[in-house]
N, C-alpha and C. Protein backbone atom coordinates (compact mmCIF):
# COMPACT_ATOMS: atom_id res chain seq x y z
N UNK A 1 0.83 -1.16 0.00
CA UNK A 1 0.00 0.00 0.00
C UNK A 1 0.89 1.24 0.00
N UNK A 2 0.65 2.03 -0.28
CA UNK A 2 1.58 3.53 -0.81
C UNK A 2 1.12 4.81 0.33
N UNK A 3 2.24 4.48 0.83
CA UNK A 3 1.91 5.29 2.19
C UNK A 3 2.75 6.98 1.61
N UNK A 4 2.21 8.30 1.66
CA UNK A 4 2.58 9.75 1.29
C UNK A 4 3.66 9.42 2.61
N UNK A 5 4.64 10.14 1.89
CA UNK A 5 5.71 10.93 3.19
C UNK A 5 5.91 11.81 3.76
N UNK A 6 6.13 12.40 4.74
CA UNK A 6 5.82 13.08 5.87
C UNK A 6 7.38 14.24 5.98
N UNK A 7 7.14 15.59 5.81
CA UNK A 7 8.62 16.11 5.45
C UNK A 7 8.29 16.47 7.10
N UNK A 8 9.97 17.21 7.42
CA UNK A 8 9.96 17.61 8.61
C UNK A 8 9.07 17.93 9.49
N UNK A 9 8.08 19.17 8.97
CA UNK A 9 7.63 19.82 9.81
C UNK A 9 6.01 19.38 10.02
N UNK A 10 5.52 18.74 9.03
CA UNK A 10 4.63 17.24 8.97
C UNK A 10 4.69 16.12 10.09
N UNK A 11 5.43 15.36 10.34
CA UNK A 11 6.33 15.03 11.51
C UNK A 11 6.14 15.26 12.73
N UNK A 12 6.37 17.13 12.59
CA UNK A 12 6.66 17.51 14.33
C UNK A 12 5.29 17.85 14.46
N UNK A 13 4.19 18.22 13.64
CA UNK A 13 2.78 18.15 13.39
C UNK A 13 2.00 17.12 14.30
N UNK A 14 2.42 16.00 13.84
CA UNK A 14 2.15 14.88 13.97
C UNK A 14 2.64 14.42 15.57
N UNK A 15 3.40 14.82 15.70
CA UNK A 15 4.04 13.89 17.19
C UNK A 15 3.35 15.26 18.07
N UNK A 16 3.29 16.45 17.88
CA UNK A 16 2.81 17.38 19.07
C UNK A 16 1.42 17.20 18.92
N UNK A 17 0.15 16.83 18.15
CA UNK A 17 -1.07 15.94 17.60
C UNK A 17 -1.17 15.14 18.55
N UNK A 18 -0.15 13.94 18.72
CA UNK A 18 -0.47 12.53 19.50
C UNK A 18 -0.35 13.15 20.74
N UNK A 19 1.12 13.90 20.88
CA UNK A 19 0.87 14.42 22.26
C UNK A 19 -0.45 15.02 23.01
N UNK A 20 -0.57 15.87 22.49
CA UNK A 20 -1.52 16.87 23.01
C UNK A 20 -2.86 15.85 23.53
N UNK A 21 -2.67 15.59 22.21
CA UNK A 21 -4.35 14.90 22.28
C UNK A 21 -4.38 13.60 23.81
N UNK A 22 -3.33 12.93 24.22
CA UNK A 22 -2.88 12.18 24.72
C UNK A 22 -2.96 12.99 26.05
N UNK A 23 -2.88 14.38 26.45
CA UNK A 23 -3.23 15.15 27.71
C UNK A 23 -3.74 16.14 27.29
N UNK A 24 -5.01 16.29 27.00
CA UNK A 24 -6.21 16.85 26.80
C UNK A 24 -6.03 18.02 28.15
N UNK A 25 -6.51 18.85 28.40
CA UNK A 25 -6.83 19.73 29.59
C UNK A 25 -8.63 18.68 30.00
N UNK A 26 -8.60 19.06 31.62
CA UNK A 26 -9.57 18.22 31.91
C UNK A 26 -11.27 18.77 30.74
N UNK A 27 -10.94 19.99 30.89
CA UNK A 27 -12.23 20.81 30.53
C UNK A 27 -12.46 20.26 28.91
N UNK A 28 -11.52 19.63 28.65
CA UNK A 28 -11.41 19.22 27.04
C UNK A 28 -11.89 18.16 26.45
N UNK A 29 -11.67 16.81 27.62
CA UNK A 29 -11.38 15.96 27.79
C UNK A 29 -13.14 15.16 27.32
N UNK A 30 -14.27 16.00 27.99
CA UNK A 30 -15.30 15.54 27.28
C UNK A 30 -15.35 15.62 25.83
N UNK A 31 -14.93 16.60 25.37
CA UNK A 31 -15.32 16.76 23.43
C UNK A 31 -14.16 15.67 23.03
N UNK A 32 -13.25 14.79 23.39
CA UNK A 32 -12.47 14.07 23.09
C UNK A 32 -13.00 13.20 21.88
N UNK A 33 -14.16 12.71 21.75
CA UNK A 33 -14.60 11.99 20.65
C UNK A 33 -15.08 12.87 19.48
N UNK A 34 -14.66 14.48 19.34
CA UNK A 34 -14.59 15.11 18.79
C UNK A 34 -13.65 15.51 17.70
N UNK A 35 -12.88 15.30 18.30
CA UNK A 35 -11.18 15.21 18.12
C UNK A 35 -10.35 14.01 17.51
N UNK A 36 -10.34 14.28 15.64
CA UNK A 36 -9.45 13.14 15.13
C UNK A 36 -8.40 14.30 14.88
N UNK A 37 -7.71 12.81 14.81
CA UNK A 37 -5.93 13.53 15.03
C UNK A 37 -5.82 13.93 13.27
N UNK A 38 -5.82 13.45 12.21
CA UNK A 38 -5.65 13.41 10.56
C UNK A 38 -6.42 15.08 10.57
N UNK A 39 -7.85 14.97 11.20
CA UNK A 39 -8.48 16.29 11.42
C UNK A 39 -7.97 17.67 11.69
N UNK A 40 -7.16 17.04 12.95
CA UNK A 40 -6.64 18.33 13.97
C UNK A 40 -4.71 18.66 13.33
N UNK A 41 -4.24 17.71 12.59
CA UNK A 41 -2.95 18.06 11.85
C UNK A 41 -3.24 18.83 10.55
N UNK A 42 -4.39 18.54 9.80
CA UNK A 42 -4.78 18.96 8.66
C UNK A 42 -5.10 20.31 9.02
N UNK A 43 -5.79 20.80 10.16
CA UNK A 43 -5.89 22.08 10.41
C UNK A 43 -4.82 22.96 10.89
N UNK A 44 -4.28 22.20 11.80
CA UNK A 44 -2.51 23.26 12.03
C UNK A 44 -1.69 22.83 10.93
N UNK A 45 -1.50 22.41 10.33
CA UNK A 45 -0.74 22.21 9.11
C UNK A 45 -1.04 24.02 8.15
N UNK A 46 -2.06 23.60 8.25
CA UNK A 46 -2.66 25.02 7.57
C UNK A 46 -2.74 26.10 7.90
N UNK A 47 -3.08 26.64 9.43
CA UNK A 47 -2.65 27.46 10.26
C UNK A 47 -0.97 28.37 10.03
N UNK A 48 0.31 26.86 9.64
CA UNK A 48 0.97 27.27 10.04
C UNK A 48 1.62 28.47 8.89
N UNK A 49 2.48 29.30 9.16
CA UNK A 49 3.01 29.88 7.96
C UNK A 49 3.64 29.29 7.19
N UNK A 50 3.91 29.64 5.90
CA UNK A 50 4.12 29.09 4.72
C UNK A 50 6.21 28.87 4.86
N UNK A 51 6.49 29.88 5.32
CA UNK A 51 8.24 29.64 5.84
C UNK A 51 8.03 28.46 7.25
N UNK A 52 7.42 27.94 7.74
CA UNK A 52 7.07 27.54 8.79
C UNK A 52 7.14 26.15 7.98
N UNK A 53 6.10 25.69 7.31
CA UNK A 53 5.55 24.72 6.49
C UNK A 53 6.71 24.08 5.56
N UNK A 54 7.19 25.28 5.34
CA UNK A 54 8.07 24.51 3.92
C UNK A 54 9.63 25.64 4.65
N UNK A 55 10.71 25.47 5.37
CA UNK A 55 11.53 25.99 5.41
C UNK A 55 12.60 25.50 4.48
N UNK A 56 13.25 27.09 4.26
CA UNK A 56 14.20 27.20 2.92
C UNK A 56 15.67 26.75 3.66
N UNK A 57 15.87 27.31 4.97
CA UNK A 57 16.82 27.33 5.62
C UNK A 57 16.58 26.95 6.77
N UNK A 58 17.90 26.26 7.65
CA UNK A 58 17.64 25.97 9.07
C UNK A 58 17.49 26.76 9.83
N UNK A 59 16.37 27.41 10.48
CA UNK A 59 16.03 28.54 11.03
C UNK A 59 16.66 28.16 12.79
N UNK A 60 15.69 28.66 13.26
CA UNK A 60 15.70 28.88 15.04
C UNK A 60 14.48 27.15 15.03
N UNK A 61 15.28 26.29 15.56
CA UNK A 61 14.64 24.92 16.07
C UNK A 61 13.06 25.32 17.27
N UNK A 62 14.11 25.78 17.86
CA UNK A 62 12.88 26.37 19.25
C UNK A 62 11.58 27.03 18.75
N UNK A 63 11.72 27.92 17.79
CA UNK A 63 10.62 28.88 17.63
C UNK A 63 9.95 27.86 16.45
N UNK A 64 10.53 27.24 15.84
CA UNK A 64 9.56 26.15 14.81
C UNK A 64 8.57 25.39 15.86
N UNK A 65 9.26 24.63 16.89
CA UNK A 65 8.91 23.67 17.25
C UNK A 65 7.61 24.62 18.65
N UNK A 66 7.84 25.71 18.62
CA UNK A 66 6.63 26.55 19.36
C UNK A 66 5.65 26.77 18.19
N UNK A 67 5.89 27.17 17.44
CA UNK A 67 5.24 27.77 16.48
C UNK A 67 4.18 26.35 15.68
N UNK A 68 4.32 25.57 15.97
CA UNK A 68 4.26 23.92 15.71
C UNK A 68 2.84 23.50 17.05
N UNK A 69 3.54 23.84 18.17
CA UNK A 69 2.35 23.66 19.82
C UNK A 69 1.63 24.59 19.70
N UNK A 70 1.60 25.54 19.27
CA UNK A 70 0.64 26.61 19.30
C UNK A 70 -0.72 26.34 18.18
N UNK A 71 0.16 25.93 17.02
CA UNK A 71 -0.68 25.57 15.63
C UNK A 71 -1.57 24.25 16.39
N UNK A 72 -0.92 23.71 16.60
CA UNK A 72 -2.04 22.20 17.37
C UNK A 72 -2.89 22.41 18.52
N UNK A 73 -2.13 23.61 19.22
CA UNK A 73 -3.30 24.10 20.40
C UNK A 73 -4.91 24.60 19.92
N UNK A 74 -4.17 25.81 19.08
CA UNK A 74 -5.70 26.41 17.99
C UNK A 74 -6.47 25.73 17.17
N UNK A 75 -5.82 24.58 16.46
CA UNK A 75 -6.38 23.84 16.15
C UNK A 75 -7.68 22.60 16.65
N UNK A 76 -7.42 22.29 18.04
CA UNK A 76 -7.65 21.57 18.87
C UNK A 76 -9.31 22.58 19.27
N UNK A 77 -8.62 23.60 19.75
CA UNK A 77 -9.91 24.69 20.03
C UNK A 77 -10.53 24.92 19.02
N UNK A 78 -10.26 25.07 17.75
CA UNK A 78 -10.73 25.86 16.88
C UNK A 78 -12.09 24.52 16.40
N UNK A 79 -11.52 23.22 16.83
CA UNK A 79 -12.50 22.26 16.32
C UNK A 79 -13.53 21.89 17.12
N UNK A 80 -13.31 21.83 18.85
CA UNK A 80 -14.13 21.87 19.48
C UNK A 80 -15.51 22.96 19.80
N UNK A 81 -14.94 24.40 19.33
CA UNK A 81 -15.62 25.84 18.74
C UNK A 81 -16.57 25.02 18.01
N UNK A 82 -16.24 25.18 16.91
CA UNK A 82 -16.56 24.56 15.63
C UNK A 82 -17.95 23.41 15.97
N UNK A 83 -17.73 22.59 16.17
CA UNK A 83 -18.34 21.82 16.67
C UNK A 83 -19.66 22.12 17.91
N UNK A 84 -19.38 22.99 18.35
CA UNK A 84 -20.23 23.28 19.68
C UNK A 84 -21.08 24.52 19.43
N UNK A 85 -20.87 25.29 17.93
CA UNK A 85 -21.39 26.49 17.88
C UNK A 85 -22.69 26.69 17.65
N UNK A 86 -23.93 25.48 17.46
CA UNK A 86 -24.80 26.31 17.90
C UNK A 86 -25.73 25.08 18.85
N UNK A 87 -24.64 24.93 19.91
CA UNK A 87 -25.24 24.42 21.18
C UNK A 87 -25.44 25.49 22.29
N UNK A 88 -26.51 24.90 22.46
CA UNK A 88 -26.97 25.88 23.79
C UNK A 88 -28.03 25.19 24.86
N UNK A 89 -27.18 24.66 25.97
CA UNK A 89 -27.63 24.36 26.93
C UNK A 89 -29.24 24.94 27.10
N UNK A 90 -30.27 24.00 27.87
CA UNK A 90 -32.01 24.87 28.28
C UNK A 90 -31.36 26.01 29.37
N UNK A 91 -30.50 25.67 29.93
CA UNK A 91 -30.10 26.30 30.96
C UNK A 91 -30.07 27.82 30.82
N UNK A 92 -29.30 28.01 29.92
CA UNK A 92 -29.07 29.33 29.46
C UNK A 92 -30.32 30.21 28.68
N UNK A 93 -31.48 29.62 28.28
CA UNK A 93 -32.29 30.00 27.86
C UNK A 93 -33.12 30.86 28.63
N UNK A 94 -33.66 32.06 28.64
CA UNK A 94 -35.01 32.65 29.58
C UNK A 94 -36.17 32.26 29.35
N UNK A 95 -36.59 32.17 30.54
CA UNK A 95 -38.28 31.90 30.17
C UNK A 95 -38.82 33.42 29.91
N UNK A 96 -39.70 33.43 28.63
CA UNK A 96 -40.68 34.23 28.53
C UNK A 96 -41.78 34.42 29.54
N UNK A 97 -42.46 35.44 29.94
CA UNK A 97 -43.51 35.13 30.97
C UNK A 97 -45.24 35.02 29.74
N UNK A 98 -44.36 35.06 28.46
CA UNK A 98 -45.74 35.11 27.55
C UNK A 98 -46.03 33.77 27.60
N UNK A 99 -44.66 33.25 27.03
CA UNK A 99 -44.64 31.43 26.83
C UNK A 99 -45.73 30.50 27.86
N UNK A 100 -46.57 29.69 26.85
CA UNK A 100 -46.90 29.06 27.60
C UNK A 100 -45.66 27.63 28.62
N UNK A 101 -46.30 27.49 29.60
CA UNK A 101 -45.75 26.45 30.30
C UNK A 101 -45.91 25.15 30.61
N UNK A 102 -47.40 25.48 30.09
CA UNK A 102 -48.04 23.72 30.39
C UNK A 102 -48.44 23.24 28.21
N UNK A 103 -48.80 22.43 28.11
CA UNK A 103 -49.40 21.79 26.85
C UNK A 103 -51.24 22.43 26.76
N UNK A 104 -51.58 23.16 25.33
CA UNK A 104 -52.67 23.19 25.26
C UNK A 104 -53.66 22.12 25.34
N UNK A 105 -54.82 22.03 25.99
CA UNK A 105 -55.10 20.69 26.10
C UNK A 105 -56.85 20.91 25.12
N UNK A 106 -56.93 21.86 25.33
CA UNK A 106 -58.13 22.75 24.52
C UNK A 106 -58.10 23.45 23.89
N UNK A 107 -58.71 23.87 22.48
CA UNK A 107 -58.23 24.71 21.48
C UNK A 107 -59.97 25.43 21.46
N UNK A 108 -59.80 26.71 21.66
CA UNK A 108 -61.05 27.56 21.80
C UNK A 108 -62.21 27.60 20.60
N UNK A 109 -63.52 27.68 20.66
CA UNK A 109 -64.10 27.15 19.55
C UNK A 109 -64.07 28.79 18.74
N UNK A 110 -64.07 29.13 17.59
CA UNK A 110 -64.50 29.92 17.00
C UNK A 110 -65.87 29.79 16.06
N UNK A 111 -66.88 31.06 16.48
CA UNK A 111 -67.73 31.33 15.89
C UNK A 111 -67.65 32.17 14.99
N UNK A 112 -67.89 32.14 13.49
CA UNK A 112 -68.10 33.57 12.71
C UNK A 112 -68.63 33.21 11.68
């Protein structure tokens, strides 16, 4: 089977991906079945800058490899966002005082 190859910064994509996802923050940790990894690299992949993505020269290691945790952090959020945007707890809802509260159980007769 013909597996694509993975250049450097694809790679460090990929291993800060398994990481992350692997220690979720607790608050995160429910949308977890939210969260594919092919998903969440495909989006920081894209995030990242284009000298970032494809470097010409051996830059600063450190600031790639930040610039790399950050892309997978936003990514991570940006899908659980995504995903949750038009949930809304009853909780958060107001009651109207027009709204009815109970079920009509009678519908009024009209004469005309």
């Amino acid at each position: 089977m013909y597996q694509q190859s993975l250049n450097q910064v694809e790679q460090l994509v990929k291993l800060e991906v398994s990481k992350q996802l692997a220690h979720l923050p607790r608050a995160f940790r429910k949308y977890q079945s939210y969260l594919n990894q092919s998903d969440v690299m495909a989006r920081a992949l894209k995030s990242l800058p284009h000298n970032v993505r494809y470097p010409t020269r051996t830059g600063n290691q450190q600031v790639q490899l930040l610039r790399v945790k950050v892309a997978v952090q936003q990514a991570i959020s940006s899908i659980i966002q995504d995903d949750l945007k038009f949930y809304y707890p009853f909780a958060d809802l107001e009651d109207d005082e027009d709204s009815p509260t109970e079920p009509i159980t009678e519908y009024p007769i009209r004469t005309s």
